[in-house]
N, C-alpha and C. Protein backbone atom coordinates (compact mmCIF):
# COMPACT_ATOMS: atom_id res chain seq x y z
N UNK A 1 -14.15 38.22 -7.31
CA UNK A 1 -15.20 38.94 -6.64
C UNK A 1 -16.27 37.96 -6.17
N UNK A 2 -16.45 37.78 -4.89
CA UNK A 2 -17.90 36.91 -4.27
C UNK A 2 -18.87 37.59 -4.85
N UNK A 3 -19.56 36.53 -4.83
CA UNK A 3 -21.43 36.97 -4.94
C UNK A 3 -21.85 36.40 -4.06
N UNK A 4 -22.64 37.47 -3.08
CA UNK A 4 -23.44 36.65 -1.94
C UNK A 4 -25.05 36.57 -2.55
N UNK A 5 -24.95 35.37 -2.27
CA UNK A 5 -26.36 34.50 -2.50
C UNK A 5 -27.25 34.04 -1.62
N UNK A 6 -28.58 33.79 -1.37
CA UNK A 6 -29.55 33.30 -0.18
C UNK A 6 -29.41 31.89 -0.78
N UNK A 7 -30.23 31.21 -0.06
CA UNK A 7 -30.18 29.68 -0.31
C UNK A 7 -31.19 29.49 -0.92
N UNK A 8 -32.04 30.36 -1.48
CA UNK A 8 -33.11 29.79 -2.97
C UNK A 8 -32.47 30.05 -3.94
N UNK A 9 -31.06 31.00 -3.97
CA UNK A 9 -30.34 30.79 -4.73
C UNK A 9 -29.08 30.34 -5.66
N UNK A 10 -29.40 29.27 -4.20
CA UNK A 10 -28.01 27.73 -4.15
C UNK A 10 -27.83 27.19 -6.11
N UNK A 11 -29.43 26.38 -6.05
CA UNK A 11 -29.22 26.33 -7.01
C UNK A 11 -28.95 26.50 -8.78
N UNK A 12 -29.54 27.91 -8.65
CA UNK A 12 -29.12 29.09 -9.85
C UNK A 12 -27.80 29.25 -9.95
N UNK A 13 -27.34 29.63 -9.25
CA UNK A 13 -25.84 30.36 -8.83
C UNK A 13 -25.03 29.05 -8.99
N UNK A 14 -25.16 27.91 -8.15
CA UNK A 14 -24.10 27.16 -7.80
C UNK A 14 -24.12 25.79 -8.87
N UNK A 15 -25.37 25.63 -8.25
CA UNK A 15 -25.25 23.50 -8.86
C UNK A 15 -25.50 24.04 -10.12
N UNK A 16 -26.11 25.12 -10.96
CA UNK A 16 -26.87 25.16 -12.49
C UNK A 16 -25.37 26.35 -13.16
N UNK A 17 -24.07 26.35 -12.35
CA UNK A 17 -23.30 27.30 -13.10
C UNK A 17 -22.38 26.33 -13.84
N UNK A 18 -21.89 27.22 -15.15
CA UNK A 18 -21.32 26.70 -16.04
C UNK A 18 -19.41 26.42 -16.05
N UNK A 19 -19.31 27.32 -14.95
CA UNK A 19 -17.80 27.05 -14.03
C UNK A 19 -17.63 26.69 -13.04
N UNK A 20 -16.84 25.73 -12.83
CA UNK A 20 -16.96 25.26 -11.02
C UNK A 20 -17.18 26.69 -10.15
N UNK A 21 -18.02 26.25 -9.01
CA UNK A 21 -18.08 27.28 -7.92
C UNK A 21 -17.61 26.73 -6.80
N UNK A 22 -16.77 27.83 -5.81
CA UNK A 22 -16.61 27.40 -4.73
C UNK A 22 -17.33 27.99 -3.77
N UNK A 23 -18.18 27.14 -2.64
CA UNK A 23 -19.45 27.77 -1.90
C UNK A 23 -19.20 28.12 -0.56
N UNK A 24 -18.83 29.24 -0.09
CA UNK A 24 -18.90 29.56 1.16
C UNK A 24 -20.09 29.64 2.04
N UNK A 25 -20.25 28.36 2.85
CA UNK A 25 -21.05 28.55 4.21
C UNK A 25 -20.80 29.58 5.32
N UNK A 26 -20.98 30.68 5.72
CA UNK A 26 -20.37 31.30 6.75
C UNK A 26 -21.53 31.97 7.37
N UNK A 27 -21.01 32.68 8.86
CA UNK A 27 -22.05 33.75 9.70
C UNK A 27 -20.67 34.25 10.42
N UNK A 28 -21.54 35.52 10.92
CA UNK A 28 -20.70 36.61 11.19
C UNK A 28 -20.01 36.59 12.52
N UNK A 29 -20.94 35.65 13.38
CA UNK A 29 -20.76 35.49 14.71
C UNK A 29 -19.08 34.16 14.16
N UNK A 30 -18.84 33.68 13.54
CA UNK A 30 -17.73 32.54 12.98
C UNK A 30 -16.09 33.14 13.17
N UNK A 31 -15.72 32.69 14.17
CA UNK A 31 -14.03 33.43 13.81
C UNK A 31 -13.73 32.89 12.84
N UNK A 32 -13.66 31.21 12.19
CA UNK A 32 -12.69 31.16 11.71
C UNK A 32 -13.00 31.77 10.20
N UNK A 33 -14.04 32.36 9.57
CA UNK A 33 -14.19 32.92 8.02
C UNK A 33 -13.06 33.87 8.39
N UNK A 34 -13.01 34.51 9.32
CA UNK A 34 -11.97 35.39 8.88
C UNK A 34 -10.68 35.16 8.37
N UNK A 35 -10.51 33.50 8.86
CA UNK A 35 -9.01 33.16 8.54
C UNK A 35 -9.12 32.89 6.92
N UNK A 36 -10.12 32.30 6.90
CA UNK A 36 -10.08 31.94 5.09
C UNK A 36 -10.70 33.18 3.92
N UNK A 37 -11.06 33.89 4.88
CA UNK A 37 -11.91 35.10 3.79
C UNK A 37 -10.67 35.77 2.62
N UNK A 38 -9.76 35.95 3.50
CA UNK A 38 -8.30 36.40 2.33
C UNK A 38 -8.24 35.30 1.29
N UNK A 39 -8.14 34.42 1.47
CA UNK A 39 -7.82 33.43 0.48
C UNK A 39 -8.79 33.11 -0.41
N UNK A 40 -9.98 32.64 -0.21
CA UNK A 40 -11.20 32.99 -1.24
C UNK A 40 -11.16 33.96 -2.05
N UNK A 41 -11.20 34.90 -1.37
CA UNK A 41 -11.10 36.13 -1.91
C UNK A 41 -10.01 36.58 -2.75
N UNK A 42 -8.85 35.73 -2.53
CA UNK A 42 -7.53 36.20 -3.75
C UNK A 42 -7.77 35.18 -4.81
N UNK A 43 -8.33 33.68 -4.14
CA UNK A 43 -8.21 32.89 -5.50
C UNK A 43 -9.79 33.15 -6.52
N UNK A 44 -10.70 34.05 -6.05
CA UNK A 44 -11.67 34.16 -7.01
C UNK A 44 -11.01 35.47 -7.69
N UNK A 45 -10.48 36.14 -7.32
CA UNK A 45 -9.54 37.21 -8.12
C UNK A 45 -8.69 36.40 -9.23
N UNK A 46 -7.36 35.79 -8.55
CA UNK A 46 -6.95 35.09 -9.86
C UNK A 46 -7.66 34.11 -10.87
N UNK A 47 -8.83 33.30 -10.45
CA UNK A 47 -9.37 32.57 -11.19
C UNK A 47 -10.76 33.47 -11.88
N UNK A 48 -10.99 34.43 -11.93
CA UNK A 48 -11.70 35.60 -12.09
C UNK A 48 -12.06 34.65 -13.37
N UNK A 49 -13.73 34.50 -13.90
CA UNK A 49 -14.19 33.71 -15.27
C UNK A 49 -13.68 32.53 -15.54
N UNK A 50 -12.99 31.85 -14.61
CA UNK A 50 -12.73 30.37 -14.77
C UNK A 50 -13.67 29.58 -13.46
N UNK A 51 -13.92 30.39 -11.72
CA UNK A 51 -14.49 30.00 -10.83
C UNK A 51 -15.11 30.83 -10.09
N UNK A 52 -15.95 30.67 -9.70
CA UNK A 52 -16.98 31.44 -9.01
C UNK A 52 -16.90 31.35 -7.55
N UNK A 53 -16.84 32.52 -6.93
CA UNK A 53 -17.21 32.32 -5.44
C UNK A 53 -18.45 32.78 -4.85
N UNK A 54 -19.31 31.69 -4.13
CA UNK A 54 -20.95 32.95 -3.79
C UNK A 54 -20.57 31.99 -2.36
N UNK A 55 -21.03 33.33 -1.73
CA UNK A 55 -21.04 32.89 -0.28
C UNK A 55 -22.45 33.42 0.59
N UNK A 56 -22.48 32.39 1.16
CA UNK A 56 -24.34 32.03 1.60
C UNK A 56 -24.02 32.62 3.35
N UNK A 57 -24.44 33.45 3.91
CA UNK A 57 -24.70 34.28 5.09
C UNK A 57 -25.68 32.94 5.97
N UNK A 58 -25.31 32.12 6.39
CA UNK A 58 -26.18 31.28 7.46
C UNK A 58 -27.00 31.83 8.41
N UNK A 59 -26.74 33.10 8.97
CA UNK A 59 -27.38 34.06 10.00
C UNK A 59 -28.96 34.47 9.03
N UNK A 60 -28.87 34.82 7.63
CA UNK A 60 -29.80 35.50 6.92
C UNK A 60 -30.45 34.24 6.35
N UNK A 61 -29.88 32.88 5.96
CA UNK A 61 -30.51 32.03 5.54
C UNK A 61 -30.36 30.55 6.24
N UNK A 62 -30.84 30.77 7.22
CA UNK A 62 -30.82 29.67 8.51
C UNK A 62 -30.89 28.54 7.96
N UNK A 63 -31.39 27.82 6.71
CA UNK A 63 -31.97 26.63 6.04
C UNK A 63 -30.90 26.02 4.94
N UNK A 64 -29.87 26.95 4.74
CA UNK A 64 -29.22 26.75 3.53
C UNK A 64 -28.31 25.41 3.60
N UNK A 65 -27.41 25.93 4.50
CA UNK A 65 -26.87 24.32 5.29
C UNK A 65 -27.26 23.16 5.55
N UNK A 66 -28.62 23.12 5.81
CA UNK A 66 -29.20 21.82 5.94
C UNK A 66 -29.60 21.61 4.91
N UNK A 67 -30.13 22.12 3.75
CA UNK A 67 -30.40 21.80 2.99
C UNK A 67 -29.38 21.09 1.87
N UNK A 68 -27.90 21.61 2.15
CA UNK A 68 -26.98 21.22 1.21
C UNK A 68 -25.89 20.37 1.98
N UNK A 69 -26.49 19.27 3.18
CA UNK A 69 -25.86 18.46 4.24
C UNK A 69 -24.57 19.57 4.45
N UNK A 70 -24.58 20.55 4.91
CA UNK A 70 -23.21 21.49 5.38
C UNK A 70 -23.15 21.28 6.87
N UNK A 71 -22.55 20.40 7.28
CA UNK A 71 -22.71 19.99 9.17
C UNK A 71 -21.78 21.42 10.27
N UNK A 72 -21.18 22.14 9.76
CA UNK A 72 -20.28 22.98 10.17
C UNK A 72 -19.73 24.32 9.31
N UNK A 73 -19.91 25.54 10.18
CA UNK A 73 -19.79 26.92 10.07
C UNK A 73 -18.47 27.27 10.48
N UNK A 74 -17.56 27.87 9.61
CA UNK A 74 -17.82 27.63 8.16
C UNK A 74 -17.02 26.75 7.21
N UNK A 75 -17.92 26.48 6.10
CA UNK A 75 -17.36 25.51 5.10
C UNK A 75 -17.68 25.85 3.62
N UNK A 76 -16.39 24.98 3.32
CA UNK A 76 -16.58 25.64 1.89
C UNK A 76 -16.82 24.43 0.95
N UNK A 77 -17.86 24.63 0.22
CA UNK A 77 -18.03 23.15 -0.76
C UNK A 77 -17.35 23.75 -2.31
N UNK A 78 -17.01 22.77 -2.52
CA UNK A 78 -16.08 23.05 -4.29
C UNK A 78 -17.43 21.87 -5.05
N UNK A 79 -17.73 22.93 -6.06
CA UNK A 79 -19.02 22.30 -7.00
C UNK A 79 -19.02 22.40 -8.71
N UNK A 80 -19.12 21.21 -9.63
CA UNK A 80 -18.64 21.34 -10.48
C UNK A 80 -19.82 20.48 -11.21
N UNK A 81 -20.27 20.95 -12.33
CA UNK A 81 -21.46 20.49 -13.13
C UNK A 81 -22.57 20.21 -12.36
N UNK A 82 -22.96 20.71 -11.07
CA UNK A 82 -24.16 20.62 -10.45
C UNK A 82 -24.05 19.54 -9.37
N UNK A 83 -22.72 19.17 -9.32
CA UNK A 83 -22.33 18.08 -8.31
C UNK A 83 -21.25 18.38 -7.27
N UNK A 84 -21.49 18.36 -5.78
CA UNK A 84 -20.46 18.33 -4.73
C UNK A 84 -19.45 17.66 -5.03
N UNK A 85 -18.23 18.57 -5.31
CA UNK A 85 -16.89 17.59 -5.94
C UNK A 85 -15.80 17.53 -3.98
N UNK A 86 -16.42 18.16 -3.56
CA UNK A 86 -15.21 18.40 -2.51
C UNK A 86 -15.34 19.27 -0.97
N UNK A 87 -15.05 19.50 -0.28
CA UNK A 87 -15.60 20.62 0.96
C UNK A 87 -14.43 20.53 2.07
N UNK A 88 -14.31 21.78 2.48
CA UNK A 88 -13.52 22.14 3.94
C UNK A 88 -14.38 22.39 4.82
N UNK A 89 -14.17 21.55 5.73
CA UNK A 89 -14.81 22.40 7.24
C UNK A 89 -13.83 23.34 7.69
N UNK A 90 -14.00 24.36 8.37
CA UNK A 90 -13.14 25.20 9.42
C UNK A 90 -12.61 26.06 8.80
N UNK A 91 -11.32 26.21 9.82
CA UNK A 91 -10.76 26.92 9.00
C UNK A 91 -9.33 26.32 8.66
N UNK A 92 -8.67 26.68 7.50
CA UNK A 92 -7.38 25.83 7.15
C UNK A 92 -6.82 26.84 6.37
N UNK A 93 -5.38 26.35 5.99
CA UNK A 93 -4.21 27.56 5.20
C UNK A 93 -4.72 27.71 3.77
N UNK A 94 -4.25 28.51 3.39
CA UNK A 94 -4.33 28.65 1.61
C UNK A 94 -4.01 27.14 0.79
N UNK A 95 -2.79 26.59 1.50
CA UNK A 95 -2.23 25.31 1.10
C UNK A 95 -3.02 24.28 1.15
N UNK A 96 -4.31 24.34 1.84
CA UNK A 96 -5.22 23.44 1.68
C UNK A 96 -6.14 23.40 1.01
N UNK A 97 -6.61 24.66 0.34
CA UNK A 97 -7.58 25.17 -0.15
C UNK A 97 -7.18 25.20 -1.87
N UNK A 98 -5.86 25.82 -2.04
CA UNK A 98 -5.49 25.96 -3.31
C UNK A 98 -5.60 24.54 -4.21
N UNK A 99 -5.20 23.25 -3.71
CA UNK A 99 -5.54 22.42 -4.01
C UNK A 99 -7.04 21.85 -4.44
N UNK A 100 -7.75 22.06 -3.58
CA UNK A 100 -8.93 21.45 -3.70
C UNK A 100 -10.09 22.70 -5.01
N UNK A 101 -9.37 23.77 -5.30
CA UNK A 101 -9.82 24.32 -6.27
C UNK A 101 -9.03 23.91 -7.63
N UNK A 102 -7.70 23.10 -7.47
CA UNK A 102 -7.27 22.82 -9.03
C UNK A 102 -8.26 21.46 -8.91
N UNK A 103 -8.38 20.81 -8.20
CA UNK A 103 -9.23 19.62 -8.05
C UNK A 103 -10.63 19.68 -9.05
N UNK A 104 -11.61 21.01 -8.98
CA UNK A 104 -12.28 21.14 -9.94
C UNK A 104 -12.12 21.49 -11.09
N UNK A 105 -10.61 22.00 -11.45
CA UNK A 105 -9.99 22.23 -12.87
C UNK A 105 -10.08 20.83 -13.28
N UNK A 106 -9.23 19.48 -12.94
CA UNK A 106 -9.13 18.47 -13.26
C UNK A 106 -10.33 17.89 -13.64
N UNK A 107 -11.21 17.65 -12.50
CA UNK A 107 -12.43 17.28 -13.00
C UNK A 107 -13.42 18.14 -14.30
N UNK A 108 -13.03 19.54 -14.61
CA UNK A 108 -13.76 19.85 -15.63
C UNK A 108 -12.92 19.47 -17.10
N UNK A 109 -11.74 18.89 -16.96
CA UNK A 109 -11.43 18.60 -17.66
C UNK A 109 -11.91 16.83 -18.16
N UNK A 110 -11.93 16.44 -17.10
CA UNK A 110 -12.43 14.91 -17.45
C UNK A 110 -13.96 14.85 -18.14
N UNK A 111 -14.86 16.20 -17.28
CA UNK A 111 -15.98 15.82 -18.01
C UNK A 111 -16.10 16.48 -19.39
N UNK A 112 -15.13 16.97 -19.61
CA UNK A 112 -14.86 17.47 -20.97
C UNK A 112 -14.33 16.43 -21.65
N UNK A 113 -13.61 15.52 -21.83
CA UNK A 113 -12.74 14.14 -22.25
C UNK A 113 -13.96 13.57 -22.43
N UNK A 114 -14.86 13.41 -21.25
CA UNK A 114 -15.67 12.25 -21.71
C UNK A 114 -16.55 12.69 -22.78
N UNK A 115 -17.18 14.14 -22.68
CA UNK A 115 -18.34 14.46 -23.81
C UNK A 115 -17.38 14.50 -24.98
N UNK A 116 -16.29 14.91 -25.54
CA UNK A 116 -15.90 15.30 -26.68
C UNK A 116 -14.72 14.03 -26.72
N UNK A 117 -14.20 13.78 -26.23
CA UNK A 117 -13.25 12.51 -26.31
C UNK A 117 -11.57 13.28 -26.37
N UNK A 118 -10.77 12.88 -26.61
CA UNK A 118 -9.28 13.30 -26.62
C UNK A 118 -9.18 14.75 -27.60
N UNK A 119 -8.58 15.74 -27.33
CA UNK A 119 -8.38 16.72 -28.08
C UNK A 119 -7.85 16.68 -29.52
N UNK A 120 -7.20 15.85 -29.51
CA UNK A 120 -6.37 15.38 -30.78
C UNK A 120 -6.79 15.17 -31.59
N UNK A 121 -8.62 14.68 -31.42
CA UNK A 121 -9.32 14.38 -32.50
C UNK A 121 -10.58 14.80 -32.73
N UNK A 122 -10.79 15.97 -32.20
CA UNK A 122 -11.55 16.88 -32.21
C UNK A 122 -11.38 17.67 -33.48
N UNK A 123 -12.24 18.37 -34.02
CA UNK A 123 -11.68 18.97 -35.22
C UNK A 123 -11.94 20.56 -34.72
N UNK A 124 -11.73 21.21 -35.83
CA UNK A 124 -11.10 22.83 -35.47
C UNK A 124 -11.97 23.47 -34.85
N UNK A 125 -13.49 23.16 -35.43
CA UNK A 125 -14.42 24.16 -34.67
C UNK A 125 -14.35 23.44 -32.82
N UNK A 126 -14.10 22.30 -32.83
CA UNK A 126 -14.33 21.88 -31.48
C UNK A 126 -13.34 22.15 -30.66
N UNK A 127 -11.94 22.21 -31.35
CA UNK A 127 -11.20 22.70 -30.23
C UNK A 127 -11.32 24.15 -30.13
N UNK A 128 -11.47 24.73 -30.84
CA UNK A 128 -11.48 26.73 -30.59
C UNK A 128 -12.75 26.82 -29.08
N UNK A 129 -13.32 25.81 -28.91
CA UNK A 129 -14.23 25.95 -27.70
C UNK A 129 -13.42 25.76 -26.25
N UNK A 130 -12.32 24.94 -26.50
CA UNK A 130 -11.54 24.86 -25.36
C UNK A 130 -10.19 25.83 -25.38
């Protein structure tokens, strides 16, 4: 399920969330959201409490894009611990997209490795967190 967000609420929602988000730049006047809106929209379904989708209306928040260097309508930035891990301009297939969302699986796994170190030696209360 998207959450549409304004761009004062970029960083609540996006850079300060505790699951990667993937950020839709879009406006209404945009053909190509339509090509990717299915696909967002199925992979925040299957990843439902693992990734977030909020998508920012450019028409209602004229500033949001510039503010988050977004050069092109529409795009999608993939964001993970408060940091730009990744972004599509345009529009592109599922096959391009599906990737670049396991991309922030991987990386939440590394910054997990680095704070807690190898699983193996974690003890019980620490792994029941993962």
């Amino acid at each position: 399920m998207a959450l549409d967000i304004a761009a004062e609420d970029f960083e609540d929602e996006v850079l300060k969330s505790d699951i990667p988000v993937m950020a839709d730049f879009w406006a209404p006047w945009c053909g190509s959201r339509y090509m990717i809106a299915s696909t967002t929209e199925k992979l925040s379904k299957e990843y439902k409490g693992k990734l977030e989708l909020c998508k920012l209306n450019e028409n209602e928040s004229p500033h949001g894009a510039n503010a988050y260097q977004v050069m092109s309508i529409s795009s999608l930035l993939f964001c993970q611990a408060g940091q730009k891990v990744d972004e599509i301009l345009g529009a592109v297939s599922d096959d391009m997209i599906r990737p670049k969302v396991g991309g922030c699986f991987s990386l939440s796994c590394i910054a997990r490795d680095r704070l807690y170190g190898d699983r193996r030696r974690l003890s019980r209360s620490q792994k029941s967190r993962w």
